[in-house]
N, C-alpha and C. Protein backbone atom coordinates (compact mmCIF):
# COMPACT_ATOMS: atom_id res chain seq x y z
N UNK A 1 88.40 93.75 79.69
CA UNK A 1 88.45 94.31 81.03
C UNK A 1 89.84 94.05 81.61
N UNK A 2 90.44 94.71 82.47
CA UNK A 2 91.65 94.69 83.05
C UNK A 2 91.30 94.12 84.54
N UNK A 3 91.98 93.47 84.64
CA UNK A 3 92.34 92.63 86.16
C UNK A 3 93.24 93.21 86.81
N UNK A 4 94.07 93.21 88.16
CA UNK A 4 94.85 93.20 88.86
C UNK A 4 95.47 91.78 90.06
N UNK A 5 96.26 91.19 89.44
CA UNK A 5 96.98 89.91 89.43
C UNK A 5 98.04 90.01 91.02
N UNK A 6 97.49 90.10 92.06
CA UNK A 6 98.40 90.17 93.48
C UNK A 6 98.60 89.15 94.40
N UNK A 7 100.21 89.39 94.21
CA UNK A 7 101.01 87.79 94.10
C UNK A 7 101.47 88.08 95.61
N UNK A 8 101.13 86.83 96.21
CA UNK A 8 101.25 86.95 98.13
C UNK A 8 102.11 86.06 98.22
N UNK A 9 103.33 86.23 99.25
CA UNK A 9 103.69 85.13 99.51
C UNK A 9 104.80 85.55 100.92
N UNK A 10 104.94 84.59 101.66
CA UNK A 10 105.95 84.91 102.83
C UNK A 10 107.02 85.30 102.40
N UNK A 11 108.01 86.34 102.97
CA UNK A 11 108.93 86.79 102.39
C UNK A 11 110.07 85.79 102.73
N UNK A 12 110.21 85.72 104.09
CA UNK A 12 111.07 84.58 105.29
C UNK A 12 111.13 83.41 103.83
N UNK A 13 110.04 82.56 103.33
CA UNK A 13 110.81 81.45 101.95
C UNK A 13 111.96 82.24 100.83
N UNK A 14 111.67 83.56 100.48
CA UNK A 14 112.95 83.42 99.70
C UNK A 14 113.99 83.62 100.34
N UNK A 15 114.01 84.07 101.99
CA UNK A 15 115.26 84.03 102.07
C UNK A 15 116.03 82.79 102.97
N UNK A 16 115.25 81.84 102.77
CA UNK A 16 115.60 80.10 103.54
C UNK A 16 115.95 79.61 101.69
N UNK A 17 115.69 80.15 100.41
CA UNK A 17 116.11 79.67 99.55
C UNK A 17 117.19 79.30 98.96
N UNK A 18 118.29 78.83 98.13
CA UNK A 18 119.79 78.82 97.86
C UNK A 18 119.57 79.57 96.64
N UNK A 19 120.72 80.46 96.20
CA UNK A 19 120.66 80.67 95.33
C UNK A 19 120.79 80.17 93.74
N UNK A 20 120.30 78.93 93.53
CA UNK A 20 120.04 78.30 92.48
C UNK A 20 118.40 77.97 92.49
N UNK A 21 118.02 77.65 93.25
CA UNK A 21 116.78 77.95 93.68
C UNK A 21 115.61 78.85 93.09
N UNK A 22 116.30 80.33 94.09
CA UNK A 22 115.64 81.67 93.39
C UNK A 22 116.04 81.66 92.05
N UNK A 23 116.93 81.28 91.27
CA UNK A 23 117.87 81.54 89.73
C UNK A 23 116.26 80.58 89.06
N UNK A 24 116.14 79.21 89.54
CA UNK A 24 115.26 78.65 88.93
C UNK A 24 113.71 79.30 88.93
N UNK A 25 113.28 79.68 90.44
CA UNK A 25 111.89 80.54 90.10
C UNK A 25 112.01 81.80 89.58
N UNK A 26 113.29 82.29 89.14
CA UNK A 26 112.98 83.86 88.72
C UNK A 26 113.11 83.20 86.86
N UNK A 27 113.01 82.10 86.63
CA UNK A 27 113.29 81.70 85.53
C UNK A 27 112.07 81.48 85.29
N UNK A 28 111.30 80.99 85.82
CA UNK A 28 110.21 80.68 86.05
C UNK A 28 109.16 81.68 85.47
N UNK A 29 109.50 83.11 86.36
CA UNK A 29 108.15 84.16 86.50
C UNK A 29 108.94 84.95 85.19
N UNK A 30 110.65 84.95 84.47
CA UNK A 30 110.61 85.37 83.00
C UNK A 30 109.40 84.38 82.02
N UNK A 31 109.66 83.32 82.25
CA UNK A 31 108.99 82.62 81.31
C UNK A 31 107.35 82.92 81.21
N UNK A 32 106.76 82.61 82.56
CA UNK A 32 104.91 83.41 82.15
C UNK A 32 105.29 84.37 82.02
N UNK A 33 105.92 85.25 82.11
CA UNK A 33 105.84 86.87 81.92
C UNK A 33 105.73 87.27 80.16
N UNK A 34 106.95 86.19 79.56
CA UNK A 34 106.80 86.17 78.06
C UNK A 34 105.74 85.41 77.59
N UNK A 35 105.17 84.87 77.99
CA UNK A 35 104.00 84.24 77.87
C UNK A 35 102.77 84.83 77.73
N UNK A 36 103.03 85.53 78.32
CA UNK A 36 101.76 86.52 79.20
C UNK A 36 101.92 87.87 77.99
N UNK A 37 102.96 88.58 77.47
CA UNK A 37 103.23 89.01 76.67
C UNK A 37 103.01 88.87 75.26
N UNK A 38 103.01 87.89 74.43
CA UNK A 38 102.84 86.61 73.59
C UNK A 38 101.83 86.50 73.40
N UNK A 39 100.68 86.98 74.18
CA UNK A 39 99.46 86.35 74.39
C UNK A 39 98.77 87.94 74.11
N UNK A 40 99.39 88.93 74.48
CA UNK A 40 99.07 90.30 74.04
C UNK A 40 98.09 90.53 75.30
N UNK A 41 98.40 90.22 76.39
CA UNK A 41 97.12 90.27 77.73
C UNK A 41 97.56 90.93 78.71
N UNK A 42 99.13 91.19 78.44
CA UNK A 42 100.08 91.74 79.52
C UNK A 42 99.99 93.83 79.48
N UNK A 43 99.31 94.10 80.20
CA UNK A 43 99.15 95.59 80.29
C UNK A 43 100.89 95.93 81.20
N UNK A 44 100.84 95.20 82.59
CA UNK A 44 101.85 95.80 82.97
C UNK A 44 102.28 94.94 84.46
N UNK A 45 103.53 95.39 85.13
CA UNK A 45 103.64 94.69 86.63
C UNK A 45 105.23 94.74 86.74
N UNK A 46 105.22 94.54 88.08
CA UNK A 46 106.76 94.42 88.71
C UNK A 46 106.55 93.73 89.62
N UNK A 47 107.60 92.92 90.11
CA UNK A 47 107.92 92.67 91.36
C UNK A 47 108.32 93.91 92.44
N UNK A 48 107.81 93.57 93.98
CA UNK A 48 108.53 94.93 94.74
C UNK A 48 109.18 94.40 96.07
N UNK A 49 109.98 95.66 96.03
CA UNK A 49 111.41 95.21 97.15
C UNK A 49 110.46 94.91 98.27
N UNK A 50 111.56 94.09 99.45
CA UNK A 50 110.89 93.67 100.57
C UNK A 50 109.92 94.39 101.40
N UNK A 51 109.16 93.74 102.26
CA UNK A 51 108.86 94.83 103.12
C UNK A 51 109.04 95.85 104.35
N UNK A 52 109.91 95.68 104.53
CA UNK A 52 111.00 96.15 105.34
C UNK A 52 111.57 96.95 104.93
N UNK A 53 111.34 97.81 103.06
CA UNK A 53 111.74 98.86 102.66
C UNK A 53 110.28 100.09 102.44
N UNK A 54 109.40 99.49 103.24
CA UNK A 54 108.26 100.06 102.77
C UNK A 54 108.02 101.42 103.77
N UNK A 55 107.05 101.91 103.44
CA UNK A 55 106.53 103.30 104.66
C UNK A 55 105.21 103.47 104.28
N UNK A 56 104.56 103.68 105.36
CA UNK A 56 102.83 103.81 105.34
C UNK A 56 102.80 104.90 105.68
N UNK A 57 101.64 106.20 104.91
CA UNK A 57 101.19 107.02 105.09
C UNK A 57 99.82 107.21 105.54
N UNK A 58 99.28 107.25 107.17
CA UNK A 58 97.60 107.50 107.14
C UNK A 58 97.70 109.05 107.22
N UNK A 59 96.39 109.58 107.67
CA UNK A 59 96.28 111.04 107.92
C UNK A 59 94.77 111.23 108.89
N UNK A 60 95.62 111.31 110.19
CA UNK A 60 94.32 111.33 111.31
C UNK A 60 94.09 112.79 111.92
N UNK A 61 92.79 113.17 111.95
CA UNK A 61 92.72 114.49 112.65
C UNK A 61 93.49 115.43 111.60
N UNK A 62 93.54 115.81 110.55
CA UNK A 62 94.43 116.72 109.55
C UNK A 62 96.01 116.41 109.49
N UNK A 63 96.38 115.80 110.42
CA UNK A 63 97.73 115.39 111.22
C UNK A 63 98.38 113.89 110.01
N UNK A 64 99.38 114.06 108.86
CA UNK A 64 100.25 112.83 108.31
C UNK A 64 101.02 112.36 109.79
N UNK A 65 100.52 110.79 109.57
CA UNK A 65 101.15 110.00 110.66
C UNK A 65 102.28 109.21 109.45
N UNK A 66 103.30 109.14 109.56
CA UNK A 66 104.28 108.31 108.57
C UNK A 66 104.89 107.02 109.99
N UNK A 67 104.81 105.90 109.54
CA UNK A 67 105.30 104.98 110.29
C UNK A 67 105.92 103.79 109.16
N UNK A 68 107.28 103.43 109.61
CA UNK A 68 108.16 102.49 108.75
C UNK A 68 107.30 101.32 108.60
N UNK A 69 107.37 100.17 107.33
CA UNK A 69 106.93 98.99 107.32
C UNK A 69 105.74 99.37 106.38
N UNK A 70 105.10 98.11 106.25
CA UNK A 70 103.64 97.92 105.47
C UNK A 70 102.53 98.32 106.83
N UNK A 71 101.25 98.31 106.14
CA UNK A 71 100.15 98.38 106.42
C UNK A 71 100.18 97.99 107.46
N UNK A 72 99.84 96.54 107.80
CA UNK A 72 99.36 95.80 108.47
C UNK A 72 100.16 94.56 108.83
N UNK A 73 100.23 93.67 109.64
CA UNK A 73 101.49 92.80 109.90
C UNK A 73 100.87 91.29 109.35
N UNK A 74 101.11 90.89 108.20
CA UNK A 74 100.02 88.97 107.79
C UNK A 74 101.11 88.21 107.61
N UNK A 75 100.84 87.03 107.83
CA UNK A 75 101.17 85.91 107.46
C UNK A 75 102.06 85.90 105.38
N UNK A 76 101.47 86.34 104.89
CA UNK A 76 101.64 86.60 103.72
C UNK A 76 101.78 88.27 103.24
N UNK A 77 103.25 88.44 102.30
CA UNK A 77 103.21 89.74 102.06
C UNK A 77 103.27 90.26 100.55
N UNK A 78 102.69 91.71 99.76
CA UNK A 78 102.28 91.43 98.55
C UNK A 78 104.02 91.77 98.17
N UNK A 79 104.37 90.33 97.01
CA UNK A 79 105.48 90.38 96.51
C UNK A 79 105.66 91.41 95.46
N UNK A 80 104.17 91.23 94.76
CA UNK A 80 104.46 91.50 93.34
C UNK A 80 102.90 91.91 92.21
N UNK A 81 103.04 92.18 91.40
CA UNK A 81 101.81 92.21 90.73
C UNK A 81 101.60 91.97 89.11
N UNK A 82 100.74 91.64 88.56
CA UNK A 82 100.80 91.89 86.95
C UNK A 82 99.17 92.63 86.71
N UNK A 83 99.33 93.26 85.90
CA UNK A 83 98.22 93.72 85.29
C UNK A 83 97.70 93.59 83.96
N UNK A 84 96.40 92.63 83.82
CA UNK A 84 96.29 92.44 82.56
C UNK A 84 94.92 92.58 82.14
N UNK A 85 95.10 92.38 80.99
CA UNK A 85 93.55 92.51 80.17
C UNK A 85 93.07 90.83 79.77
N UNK A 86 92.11 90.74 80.47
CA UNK A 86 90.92 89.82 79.89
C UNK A 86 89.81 89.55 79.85
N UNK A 87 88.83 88.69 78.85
CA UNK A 87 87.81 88.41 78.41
C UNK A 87 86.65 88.93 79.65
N UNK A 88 87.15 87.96 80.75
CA UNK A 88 86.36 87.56 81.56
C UNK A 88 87.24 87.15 82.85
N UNK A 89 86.35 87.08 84.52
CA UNK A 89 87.05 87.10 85.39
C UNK A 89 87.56 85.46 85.16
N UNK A 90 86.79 84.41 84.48
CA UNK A 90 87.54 83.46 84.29
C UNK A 90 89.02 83.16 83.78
N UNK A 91 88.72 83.88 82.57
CA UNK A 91 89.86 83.93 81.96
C UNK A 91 91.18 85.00 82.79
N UNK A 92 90.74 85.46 83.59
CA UNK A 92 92.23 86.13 84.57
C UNK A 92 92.14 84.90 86.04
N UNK A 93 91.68 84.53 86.39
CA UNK A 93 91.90 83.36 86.84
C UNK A 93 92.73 82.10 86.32
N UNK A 94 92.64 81.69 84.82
CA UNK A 94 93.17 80.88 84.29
C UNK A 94 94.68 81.81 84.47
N UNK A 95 94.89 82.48 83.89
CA UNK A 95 96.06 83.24 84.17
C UNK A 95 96.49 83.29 85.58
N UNK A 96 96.17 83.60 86.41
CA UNK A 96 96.81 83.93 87.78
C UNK A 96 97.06 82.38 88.39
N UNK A 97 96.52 81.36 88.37
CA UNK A 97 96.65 80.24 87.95
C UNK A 97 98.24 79.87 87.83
N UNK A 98 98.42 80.46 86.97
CA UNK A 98 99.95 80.07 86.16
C UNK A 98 101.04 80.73 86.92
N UNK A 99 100.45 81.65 87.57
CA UNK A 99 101.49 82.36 88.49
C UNK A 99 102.57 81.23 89.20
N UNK A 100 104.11 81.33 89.25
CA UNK A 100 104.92 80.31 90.25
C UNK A 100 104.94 80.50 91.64
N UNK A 101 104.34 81.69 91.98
CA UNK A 101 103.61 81.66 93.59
C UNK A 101 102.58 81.16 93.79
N UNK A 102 101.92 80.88 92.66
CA UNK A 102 100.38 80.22 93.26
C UNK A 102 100.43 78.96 93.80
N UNK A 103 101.91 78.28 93.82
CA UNK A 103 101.92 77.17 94.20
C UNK A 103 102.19 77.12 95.64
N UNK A 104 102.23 78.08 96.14
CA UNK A 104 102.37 78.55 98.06
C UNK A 104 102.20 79.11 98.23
N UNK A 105 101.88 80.47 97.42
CA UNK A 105 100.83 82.04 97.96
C UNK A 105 99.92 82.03 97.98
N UNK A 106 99.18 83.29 97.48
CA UNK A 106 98.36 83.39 96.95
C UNK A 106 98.36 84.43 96.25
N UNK A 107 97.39 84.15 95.22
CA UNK A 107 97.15 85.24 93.97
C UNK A 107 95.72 85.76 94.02
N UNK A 108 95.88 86.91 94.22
CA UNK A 108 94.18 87.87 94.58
C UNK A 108 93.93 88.59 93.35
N UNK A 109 92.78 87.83 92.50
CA UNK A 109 92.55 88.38 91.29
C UNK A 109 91.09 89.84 91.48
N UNK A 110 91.73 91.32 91.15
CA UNK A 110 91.01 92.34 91.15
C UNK A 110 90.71 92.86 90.10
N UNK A 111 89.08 93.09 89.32
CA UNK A 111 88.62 93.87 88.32
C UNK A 111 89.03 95.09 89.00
N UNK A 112 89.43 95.71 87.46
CA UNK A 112 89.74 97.31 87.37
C UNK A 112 88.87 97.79 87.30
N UNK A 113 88.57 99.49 88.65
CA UNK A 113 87.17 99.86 88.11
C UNK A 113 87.28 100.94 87.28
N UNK A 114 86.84 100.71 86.29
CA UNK A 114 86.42 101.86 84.83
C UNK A 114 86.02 103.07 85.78
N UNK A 115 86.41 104.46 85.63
CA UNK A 115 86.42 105.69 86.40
C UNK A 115 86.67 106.78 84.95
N UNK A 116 85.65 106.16 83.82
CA UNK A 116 85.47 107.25 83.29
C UNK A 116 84.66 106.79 81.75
């Protein structure tokens, strides 16, 4: 079964970070990433630009409303994602787990729903 691996975290910490810092956690998320690869569990994922490069599309009354920014305004914003295949929701837990945001985000583990 495929999971969806969504990596939360305040944006405001990476940018109070130094840049040796970020050099060390982006060293970090290469390393599970080859890991994660290695392991043959890795379907897919990126990191994504801030949110402050984003744009929301609703559609009220037949009428596209486009307004700059994300969704909704939280405490926590989605950095990033991986998508993978495993056994069981345990076993994508053990994985998301390993995430280097899970140590101050959070990681929101989602079954994929089969649509066919």
């Amino acid at each position: 079964m495929q999971y969806l691996l969504l990596i939360y975290d305040e944006e405001k910490n990476w940018e109070t970070m130094s840049e040796a810092e970020r050099n060390g956690l982006f060293g970090e998320y290469g390393a599970y990433t080859q890991e994660l690869q290695a392991s043959g569990k890795l379907v897919g994922g990126n990191p994504l630009q801030p949110t402050a490069t984003a744009t929301t599309v609703r559609v009220r009354d037949g009428e596209q409303v486009v307004t700059d920014g994300p969704f909704a305004e939280t405490k926590e914003q989605l950095g990033g994602y991986y998508l993978i295949e495993a056994e069981s929701v345990d076993g994508a837990l053990e994985w998301a787990a390993k995430i280097p945001g899970a140590r101050w985000g959070s990681i929101e583990v989602r079954p994929i729903m089969a649509t066919g």
